[in-house]
C-alpha atoms as a PDB file:
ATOM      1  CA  UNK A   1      42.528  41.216  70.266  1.00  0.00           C
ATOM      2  CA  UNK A   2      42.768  43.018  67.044  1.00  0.00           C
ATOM      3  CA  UNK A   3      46.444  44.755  66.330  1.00  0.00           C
ATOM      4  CA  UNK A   4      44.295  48.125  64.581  1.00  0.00           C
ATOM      5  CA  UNK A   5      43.099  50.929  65.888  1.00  0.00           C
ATOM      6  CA  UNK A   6      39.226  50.803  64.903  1.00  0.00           C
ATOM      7  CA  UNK A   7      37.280  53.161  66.972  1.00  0.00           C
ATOM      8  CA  UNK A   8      38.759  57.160  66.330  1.00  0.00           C
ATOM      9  CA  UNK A   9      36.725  60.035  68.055  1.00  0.00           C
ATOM     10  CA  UNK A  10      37.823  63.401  67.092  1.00  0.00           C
ATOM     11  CA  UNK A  11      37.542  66.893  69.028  1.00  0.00           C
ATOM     12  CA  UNK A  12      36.310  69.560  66.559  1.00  0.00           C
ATOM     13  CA  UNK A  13      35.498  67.173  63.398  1.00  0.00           C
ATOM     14  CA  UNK A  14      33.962  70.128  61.310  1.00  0.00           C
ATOM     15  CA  UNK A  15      37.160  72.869  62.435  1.00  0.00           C
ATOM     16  CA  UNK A  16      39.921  73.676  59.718  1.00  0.00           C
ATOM     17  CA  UNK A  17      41.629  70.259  60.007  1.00  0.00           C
ATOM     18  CA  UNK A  18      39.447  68.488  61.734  1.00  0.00           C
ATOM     19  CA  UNK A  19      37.199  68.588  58.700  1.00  0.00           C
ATOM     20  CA  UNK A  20      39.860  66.796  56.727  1.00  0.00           C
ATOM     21  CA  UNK A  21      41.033  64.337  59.703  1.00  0.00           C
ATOM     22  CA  UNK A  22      36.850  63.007  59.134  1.00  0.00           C
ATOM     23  CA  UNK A  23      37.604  62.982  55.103  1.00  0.00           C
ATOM     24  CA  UNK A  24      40.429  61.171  54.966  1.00  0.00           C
ATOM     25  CA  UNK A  25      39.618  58.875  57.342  1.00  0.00           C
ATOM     26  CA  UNK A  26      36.458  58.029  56.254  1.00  0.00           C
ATOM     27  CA  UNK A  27      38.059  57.481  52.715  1.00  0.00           C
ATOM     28  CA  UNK A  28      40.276  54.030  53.933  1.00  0.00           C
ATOM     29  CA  UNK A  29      37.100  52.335  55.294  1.00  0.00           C
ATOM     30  CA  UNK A  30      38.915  51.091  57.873  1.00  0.00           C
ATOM     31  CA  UNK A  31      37.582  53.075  61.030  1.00  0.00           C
ATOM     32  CA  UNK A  32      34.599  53.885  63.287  1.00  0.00           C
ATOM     33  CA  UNK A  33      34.663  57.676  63.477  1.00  0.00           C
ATOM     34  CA  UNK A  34      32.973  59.078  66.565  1.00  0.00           C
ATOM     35  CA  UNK A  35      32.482  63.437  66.316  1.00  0.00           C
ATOM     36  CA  UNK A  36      32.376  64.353  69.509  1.00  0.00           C
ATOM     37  CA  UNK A  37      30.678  67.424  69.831  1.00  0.00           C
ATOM     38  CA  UNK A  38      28.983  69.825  73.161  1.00  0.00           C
ATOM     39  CA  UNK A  39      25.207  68.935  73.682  1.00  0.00           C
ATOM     40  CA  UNK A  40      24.118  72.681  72.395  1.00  0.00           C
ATOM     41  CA  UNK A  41      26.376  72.311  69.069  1.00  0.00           C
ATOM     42  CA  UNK A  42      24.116  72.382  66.069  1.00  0.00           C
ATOM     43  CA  UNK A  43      26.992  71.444  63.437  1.00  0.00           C
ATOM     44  CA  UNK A  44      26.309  68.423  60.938  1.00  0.00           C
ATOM     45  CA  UNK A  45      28.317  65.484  60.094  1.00  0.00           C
ATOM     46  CA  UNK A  46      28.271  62.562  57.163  1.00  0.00           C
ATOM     47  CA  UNK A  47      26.161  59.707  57.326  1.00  0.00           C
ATOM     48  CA  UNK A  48      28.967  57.749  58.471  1.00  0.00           C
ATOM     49  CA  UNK A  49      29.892  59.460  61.414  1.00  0.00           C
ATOM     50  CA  UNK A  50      28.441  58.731  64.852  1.00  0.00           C
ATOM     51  CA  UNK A  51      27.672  62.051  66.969  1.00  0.00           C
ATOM     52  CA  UNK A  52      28.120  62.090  70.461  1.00  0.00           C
ATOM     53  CA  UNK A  53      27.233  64.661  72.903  1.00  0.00           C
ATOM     54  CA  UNK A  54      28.999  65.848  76.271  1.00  0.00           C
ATOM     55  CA  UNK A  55      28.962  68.356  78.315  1.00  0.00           C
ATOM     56  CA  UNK A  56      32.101  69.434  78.291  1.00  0.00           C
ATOM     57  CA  UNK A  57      32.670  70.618  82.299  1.00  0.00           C
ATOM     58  CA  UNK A  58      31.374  67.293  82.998  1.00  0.00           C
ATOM     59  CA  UNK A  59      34.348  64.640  83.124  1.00  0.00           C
ATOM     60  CA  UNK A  60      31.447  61.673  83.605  1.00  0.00           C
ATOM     61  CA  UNK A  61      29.788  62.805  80.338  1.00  0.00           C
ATOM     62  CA  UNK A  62      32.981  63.182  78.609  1.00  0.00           C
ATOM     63  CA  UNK A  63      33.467  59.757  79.877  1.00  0.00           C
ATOM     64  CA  UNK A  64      30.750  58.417  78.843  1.00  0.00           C
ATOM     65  CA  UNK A  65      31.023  59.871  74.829  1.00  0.00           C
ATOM     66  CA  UNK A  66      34.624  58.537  74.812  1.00  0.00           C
ATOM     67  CA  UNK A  67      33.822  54.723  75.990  1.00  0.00           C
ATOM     68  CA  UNK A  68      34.189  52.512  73.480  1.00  0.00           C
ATOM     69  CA  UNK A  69      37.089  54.399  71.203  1.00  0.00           C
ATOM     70  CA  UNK A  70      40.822  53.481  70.856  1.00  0.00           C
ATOM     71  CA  UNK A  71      41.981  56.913  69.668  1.00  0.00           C
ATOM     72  CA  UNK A  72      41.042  60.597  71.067  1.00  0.00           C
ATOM     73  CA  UNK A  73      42.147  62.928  67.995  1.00  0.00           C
ATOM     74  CA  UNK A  74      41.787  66.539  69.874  1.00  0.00           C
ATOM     75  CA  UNK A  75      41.848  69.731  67.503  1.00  0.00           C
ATOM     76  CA  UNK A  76      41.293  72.849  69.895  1.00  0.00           C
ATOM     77  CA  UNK A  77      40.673  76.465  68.533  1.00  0.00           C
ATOM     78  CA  UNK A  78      43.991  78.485  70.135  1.00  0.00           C
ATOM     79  CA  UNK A  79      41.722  80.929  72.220  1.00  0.00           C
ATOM     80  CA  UNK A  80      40.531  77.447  73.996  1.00  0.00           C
ATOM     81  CA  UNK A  81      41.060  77.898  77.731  1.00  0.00           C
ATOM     82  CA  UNK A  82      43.557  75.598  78.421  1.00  0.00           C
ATOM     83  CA  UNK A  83      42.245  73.907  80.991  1.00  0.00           C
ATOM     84  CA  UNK A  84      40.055  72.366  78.878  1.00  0.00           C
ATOM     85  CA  UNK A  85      42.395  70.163  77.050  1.00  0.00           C
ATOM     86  CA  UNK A  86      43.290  68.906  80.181  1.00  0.00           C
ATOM     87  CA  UNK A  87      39.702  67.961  81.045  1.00  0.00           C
ATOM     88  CA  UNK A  88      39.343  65.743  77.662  1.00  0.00           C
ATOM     89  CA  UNK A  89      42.822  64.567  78.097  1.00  0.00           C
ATOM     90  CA  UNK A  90      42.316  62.801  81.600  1.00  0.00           C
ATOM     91  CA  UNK A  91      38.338  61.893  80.172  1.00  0.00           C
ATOM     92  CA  UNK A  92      39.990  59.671  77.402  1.00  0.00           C
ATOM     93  CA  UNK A  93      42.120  58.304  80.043  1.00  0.00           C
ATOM     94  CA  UNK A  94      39.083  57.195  82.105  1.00  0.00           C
ATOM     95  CA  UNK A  95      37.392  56.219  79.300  1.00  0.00           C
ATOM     96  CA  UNK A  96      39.822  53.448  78.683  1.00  0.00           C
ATOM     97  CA  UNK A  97      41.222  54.990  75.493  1.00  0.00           C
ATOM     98  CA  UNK A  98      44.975  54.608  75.219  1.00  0.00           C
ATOM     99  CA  UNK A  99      46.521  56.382  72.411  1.00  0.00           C
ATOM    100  CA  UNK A 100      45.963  60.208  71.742  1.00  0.00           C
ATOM    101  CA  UNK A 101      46.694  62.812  69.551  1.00  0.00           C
ATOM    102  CA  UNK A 102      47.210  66.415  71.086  1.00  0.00           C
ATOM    103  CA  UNK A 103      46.288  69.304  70.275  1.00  0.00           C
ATOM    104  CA  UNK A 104      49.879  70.172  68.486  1.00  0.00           C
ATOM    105  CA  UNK A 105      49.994  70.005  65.070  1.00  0.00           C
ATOM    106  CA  UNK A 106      51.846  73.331  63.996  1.00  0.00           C
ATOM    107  CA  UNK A 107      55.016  72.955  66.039  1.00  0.00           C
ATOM    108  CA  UNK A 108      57.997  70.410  66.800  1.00  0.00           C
ATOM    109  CA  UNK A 109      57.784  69.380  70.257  1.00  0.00           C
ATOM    110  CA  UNK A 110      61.914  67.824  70.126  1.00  0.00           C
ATOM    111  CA  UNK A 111      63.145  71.485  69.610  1.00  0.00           C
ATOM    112  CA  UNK A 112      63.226  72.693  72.923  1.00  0.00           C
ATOM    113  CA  UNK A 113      65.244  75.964  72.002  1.00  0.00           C
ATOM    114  CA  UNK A 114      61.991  77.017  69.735  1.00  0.00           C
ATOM    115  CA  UNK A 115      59.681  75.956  72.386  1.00  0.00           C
ATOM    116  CA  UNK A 116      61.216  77.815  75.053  1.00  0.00           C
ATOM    117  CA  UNK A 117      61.342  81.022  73.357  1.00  0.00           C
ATOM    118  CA  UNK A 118      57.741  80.373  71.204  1.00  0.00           C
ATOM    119  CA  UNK A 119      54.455  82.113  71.611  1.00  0.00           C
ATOM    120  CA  UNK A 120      52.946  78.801  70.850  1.00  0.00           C
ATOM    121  CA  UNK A 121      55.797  77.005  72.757  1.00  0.00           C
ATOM    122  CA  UNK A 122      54.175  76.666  76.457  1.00  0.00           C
ATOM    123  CA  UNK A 123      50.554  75.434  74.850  1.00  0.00           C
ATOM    124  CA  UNK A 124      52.771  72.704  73.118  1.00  0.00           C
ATOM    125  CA  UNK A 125      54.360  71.328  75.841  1.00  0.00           C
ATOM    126  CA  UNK A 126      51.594  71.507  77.975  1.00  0.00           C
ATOM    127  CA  UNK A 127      49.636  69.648  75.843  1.00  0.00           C
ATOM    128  CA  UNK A 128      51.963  66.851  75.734  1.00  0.00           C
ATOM    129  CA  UNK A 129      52.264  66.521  79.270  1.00  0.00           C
ATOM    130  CA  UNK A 130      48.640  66.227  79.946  1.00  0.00           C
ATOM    131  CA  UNK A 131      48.640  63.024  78.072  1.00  0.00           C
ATOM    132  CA  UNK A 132      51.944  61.760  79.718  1.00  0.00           C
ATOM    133  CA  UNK A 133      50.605  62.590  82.887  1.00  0.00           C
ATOM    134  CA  UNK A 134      47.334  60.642  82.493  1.00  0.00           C
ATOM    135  CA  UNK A 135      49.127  57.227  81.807  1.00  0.00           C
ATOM    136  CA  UNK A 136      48.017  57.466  77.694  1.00  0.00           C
ATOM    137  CA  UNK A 137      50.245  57.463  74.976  1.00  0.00           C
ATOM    138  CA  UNK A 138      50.630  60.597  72.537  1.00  0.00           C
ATOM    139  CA  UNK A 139      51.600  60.807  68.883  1.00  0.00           C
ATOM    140  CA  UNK A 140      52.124  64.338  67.642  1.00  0.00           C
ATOM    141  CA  UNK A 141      51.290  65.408  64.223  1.00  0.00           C
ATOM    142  CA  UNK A 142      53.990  67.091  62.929  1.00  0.00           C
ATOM    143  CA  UNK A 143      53.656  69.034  59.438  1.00  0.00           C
ATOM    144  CA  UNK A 144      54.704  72.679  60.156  1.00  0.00           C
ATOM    145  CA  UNK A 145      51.678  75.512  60.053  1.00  0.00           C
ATOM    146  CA  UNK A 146      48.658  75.064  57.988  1.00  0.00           C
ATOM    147  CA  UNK A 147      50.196  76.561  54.300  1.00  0.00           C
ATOM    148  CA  UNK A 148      47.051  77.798  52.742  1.00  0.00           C
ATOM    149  CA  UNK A 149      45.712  79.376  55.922  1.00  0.00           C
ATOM    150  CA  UNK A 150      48.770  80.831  56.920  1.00  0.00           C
ATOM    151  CA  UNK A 151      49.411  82.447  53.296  1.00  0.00           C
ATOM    152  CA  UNK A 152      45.714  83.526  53.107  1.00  0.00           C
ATOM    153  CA  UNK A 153      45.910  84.883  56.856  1.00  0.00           C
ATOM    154  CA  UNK A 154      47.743  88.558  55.488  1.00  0.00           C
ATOM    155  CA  UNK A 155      50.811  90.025  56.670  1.00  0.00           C
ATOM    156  CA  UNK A 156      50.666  88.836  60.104  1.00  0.00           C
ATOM    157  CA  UNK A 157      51.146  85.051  58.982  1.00  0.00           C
ATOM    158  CA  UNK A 158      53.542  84.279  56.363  1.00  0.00           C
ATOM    159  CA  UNK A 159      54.202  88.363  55.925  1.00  0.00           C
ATOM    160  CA  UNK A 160      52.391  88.113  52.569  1.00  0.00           C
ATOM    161  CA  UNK A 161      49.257  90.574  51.618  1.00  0.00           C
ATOM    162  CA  UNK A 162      48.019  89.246  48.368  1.00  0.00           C
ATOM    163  CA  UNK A 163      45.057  91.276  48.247  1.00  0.00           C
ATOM    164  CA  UNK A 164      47.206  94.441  49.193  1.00  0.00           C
ATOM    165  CA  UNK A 165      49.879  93.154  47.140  1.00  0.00           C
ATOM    166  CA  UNK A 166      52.358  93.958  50.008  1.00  0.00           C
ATOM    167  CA  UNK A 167      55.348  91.916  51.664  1.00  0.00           C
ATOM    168  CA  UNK A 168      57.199  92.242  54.889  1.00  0.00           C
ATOM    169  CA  UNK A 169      60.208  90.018  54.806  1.00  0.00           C
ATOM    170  CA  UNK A 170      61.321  88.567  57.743  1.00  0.00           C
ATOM    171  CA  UNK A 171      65.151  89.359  57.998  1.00  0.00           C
ATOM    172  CA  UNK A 172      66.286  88.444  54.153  1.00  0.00           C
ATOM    173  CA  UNK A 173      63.149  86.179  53.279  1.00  0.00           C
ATOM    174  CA  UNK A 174      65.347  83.438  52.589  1.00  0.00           C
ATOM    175  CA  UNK A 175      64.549  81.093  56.153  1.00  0.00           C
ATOM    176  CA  UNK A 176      63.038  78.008  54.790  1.00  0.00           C
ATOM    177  CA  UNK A 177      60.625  75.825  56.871  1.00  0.00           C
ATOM    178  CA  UNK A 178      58.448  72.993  56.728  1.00  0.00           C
ATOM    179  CA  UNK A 179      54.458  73.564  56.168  1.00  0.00           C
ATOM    180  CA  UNK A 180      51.305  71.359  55.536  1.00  0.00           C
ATOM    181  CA  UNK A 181      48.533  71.740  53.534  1.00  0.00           C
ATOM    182  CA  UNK A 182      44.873  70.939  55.461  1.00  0.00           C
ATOM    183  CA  UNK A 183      44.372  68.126  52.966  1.00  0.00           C
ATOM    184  CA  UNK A 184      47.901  66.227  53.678  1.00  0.00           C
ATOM    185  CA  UNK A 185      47.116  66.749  57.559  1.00  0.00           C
ATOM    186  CA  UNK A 186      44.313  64.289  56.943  1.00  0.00           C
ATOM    187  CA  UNK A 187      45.786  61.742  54.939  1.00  0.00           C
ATOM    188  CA  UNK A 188      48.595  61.946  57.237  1.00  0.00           C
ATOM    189  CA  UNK A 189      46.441  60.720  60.126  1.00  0.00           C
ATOM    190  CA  UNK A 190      44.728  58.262  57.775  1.00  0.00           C
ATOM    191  CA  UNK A 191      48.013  56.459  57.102  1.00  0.00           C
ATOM    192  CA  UNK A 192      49.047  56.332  60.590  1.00  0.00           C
ATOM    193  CA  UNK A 193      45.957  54.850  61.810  1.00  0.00           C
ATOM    194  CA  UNK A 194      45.891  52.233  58.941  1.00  0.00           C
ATOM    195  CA  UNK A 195      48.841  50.835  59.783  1.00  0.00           C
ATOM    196  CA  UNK A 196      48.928  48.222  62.688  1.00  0.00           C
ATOM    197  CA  UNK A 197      49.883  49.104  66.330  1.00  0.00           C
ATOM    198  CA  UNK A 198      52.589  46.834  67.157  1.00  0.00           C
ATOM    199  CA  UNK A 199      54.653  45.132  64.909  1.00  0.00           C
ATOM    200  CA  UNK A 200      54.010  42.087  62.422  1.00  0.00           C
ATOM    201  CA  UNK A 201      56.093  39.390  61.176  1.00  0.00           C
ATOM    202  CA  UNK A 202      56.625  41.926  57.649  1.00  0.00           C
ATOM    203  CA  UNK A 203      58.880  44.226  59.512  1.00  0.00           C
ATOM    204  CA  UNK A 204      56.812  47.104  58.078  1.00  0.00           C
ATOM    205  CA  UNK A 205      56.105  50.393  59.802  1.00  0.00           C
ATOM    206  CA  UNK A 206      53.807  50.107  63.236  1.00  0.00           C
ATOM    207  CA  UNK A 207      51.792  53.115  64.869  1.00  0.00           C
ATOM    208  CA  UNK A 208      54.161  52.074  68.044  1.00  0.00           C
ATOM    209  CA  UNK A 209      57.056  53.575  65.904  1.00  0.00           C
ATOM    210  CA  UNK A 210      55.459  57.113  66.768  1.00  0.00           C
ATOM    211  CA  UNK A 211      54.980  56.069  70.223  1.00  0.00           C
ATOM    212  CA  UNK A 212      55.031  58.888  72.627  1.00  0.00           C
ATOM    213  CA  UNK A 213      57.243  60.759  69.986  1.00  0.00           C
ATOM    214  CA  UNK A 214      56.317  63.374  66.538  1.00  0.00           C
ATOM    215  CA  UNK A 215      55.291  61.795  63.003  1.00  0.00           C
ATOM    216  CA  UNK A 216      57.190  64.638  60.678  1.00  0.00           C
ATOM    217  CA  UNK A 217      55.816  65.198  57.462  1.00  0.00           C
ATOM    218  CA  UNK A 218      55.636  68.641  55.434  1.00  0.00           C
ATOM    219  CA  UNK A 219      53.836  69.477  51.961  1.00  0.00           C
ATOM    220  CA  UNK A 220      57.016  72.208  51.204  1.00  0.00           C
ATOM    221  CA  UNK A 221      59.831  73.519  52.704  1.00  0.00           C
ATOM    222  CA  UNK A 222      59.873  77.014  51.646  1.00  0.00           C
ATOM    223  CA  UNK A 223      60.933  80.503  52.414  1.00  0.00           C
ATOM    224  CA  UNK A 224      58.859  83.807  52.173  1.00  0.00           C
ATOM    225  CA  UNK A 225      60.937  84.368  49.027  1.00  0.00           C
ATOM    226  CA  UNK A 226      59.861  81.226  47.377  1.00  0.00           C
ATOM    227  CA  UNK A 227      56.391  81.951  48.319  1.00  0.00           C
ATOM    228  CA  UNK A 228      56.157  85.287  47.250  1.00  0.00           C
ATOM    229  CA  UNK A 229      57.754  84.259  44.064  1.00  0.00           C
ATOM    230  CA  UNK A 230      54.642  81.417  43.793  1.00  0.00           C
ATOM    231  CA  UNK A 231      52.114  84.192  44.377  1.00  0.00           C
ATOM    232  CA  UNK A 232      53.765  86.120  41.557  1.00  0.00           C
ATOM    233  CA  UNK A 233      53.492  82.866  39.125  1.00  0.00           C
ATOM    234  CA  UNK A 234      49.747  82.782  40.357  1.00  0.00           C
ATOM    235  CA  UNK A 235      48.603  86.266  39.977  1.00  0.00           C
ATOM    236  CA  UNK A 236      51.211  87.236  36.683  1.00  0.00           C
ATOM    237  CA  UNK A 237      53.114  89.887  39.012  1.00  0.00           C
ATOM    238  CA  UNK A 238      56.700  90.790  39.753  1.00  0.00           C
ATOM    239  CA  UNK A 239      58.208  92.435  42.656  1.00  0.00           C
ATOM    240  CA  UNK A 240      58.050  95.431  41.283  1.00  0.00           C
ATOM    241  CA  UNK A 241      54.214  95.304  41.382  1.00  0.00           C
ATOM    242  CA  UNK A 242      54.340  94.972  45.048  1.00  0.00           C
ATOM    243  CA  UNK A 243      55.665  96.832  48.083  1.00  0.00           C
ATOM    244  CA  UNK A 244      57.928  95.117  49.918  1.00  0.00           C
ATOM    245  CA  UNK A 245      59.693  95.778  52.987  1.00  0.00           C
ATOM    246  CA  UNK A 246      62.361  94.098  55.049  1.00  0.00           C
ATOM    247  CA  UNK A 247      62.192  93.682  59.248  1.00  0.00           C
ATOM    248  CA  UNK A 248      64.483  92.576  61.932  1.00  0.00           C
ATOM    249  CA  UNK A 249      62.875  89.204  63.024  1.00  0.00           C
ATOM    250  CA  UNK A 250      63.618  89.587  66.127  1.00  0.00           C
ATOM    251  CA  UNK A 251      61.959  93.170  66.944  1.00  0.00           C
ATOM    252  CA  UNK A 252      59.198  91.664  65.061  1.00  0.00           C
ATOM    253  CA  UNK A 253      58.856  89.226  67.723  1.00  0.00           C
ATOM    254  CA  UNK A 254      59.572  92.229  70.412  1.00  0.00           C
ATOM    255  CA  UNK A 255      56.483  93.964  68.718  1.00  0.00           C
ATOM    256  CA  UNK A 256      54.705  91.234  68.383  1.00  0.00           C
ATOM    257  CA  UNK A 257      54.449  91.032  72.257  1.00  0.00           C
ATOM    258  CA  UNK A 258      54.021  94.837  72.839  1.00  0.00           C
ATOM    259  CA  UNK A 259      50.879  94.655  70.801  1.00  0.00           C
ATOM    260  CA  UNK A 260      49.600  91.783  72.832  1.00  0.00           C
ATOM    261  CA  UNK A 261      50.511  93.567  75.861  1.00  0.00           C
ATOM    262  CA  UNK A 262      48.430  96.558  74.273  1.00  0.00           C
ATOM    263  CA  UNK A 263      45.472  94.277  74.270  1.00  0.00           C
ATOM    264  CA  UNK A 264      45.321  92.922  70.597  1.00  0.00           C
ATOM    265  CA  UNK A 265      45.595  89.129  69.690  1.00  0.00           C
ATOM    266  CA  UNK A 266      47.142  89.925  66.226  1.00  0.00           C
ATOM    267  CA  UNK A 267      50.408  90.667  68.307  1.00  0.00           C
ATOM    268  CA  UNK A 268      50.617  87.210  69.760  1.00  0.00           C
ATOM    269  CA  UNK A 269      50.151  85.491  65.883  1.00  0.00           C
ATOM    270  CA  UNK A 270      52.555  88.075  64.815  1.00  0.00           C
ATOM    271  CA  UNK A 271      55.487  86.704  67.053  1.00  0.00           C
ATOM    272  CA  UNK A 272      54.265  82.970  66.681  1.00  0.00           C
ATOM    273  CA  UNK A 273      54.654  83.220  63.271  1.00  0.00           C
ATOM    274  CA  UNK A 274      57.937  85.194  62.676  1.00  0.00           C
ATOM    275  CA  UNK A 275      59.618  83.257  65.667  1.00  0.00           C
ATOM    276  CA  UNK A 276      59.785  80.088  63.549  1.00  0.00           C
ATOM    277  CA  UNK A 277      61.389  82.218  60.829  1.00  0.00           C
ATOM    278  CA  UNK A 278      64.499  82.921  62.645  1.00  0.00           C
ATOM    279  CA  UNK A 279      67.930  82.534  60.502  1.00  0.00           C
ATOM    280  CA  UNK A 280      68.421  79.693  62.732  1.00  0.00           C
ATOM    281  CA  UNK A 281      66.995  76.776  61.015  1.00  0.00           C
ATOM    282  CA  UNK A 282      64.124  76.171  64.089  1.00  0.00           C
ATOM    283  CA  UNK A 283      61.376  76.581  61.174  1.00  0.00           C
ATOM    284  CA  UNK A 284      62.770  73.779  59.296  1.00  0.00           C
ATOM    285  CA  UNK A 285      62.738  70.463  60.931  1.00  0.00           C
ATOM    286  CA  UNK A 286      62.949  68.305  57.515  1.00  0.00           C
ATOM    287  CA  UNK A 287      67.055  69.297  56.834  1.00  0.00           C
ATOM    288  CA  UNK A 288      67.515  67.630  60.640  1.00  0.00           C
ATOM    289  CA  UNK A 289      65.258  64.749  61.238  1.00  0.00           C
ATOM    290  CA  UNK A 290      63.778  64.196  58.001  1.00  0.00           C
ATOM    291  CA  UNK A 291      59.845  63.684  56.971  1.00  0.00           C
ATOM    292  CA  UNK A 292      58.179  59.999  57.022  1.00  0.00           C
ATOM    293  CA  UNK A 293      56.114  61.121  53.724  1.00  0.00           C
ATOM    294  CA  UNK A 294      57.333  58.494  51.348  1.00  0.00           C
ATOM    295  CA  UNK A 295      56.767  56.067  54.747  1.00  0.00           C
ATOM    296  CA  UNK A 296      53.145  57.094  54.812  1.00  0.00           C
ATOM    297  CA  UNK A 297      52.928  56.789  50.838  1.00  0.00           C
ATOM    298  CA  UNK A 298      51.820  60.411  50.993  1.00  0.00           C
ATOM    299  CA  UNK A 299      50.971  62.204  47.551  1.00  0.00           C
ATOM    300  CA  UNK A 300      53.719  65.201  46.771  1.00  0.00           C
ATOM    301  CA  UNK A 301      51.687  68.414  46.708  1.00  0.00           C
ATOM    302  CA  UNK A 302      52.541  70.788  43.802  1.00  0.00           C
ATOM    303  CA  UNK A 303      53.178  74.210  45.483  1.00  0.00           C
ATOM    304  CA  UNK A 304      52.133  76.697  42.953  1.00  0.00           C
ATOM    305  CA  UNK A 305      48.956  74.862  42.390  1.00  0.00           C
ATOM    306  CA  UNK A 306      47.986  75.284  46.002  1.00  0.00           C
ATOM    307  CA  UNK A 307      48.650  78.742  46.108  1.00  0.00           C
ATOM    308  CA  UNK A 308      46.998  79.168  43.202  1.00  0.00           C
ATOM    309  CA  UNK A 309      43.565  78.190  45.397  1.00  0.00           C
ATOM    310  CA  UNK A 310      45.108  81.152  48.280  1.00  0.00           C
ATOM    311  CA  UNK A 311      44.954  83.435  45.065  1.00  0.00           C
ATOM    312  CA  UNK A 312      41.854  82.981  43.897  1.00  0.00           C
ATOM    313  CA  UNK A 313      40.047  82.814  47.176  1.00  0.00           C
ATOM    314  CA  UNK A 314      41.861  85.840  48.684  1.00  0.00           C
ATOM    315  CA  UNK A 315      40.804  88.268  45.006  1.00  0.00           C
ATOM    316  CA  UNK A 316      37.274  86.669  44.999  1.00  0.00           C
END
């Protein structure tokens, strides 16, 4: 029996960072990648990649798409009912598949005071506990929120307007914590699932090091301020170009509900976001337990170079 993980099939191959999951892992040579996609999707893949079709409120076809693979990677759009991770979960369980990745990527699932008191928090333990439950194993890719989407994604995200040129600082602007580029995402996965599963006579780094825990990595570990100051290196502005103002992060979070409540989703990404921002250090999980980048022999990302790309693509 081979000690690799051959056979991947990924949940939402052409999403955001599913996209880059199929990229990167297509780029070792080492895998079998299997998109598994619902019978009416029209979406395209590479050469390379095998399609396979389900219905998706049938567990049998799910079943029967997923036989064959040793992974599940699942990447779920947020407005997913949640029932429905569920459904794949327990499908790759049937299907014989016995390591899977959740859908929790943005999140640290060890900091129970953030997930207790996160908009995101419930969906992330959840999540977890649908694999637990269904006898698989889980590793959790850990890497903070997605930096380029979140800095592109206006003031409700990172607090940062570029087009407006406008800022709303969380508090002081000066709570760091960890974030992940799309592309490091991908080759995060792709260096996990090149390594063997158990360990060899070399001692070196196993995939059953991660078992049923988080693999923390992070492109930066950065504050509002130090973003905003990027943005200003990008675009040749100072602060006094921009309107800035300051907010309580904690009535953010209040408001943040209240417009949910009032029937608009913006609310609910509004306290997500600005809840990881408290002065508390929950946003930062590198200063506590570290980041396995250098363990994965992932590239260091140069941060004003990346939001360079938000710059231009946001004034285009």
């Amino acid at each position: 029996m081979t000690n690799y993980i051959r056979n991947v099939a990924i949940f939402g191959a052409t999403g955001h960072v599913g996209s880059y999951f199929v990229k990167e892992l297509l780029k070792t040579g080492k895998h079998n990648i299997t998109a598994i996609t619902r019978n009416e999707s029209s979406a395209t893949f590479p050469e390379e990649v095998k399609v396979a079709r389900a219905d998706y409120a049938s567990e049998q076809s799910l079943v029967n798409a997923l036989r064959g693979n040793d992974l599940a990677v699942i990447t779920l759009a947020s407005t997913t009912k949640p029932e429905t991770h569920e459904f794949i979960v327990n499908a790759a369980a049937k299907a014989g598949i016995n390591w899977i990745v959740p859908n929790v990527y943005g999140s640290d699932p060890e900091n129970d005071r953030l997930n207790n008191d996160w908009a995101f928090g419930p969906t992330t333990i959840n999540n977890i506990q649908h694999v637990v439950k269904s006898g698989a194993n889980y590793i959790v890719l850990t890497g903070g929120y997605w930096y380029s989407w979140s800095l592109g994604g206006g003031e409700m995200c990172y607090g940062i307007d570029i087009k407006e040129k406008k800022a709303v600082f969380f508090d002081d602007g000066k709570a760091k914590l960890n974030t992940s580029t799309f592309s490091l995402f991908g080759k995060a996965l792709a260096a996990l699932l090149s390594l063997p599963i158990k360990k060899e006579a070399d001692g070196n780094p196993a995939i059953e090091d991660w078992k049923n825990k988080a693999v923390y990595f992070s492109s930066f570990l950065v504050s509002q301020r130090d973003m905003l100051d990027s943005v200003h290196r990008a675009m040749g502005t100072t602060d006094k170009d921009w309107t800035i103002e300051y907010q309580n992060s904690e009535e953010r979070v209040k408001q943040g509900w209240e417009t949910l409540r009032q029937g608009d989703r913006r609310g609910w990404v509004r306290a997500m976001y600005t809840r990881t921002f408290y002065p508390n250090g929950d946003g930062d999980y590198q200063s506590v337990k570290g980041v396995q980048n250098e363990l994965l022999g992932l590239p260091e990302e140069n941060l004003d170079a990346v939001t360079k790309e938000v710059v231009d693509q946001a004034l285009a």
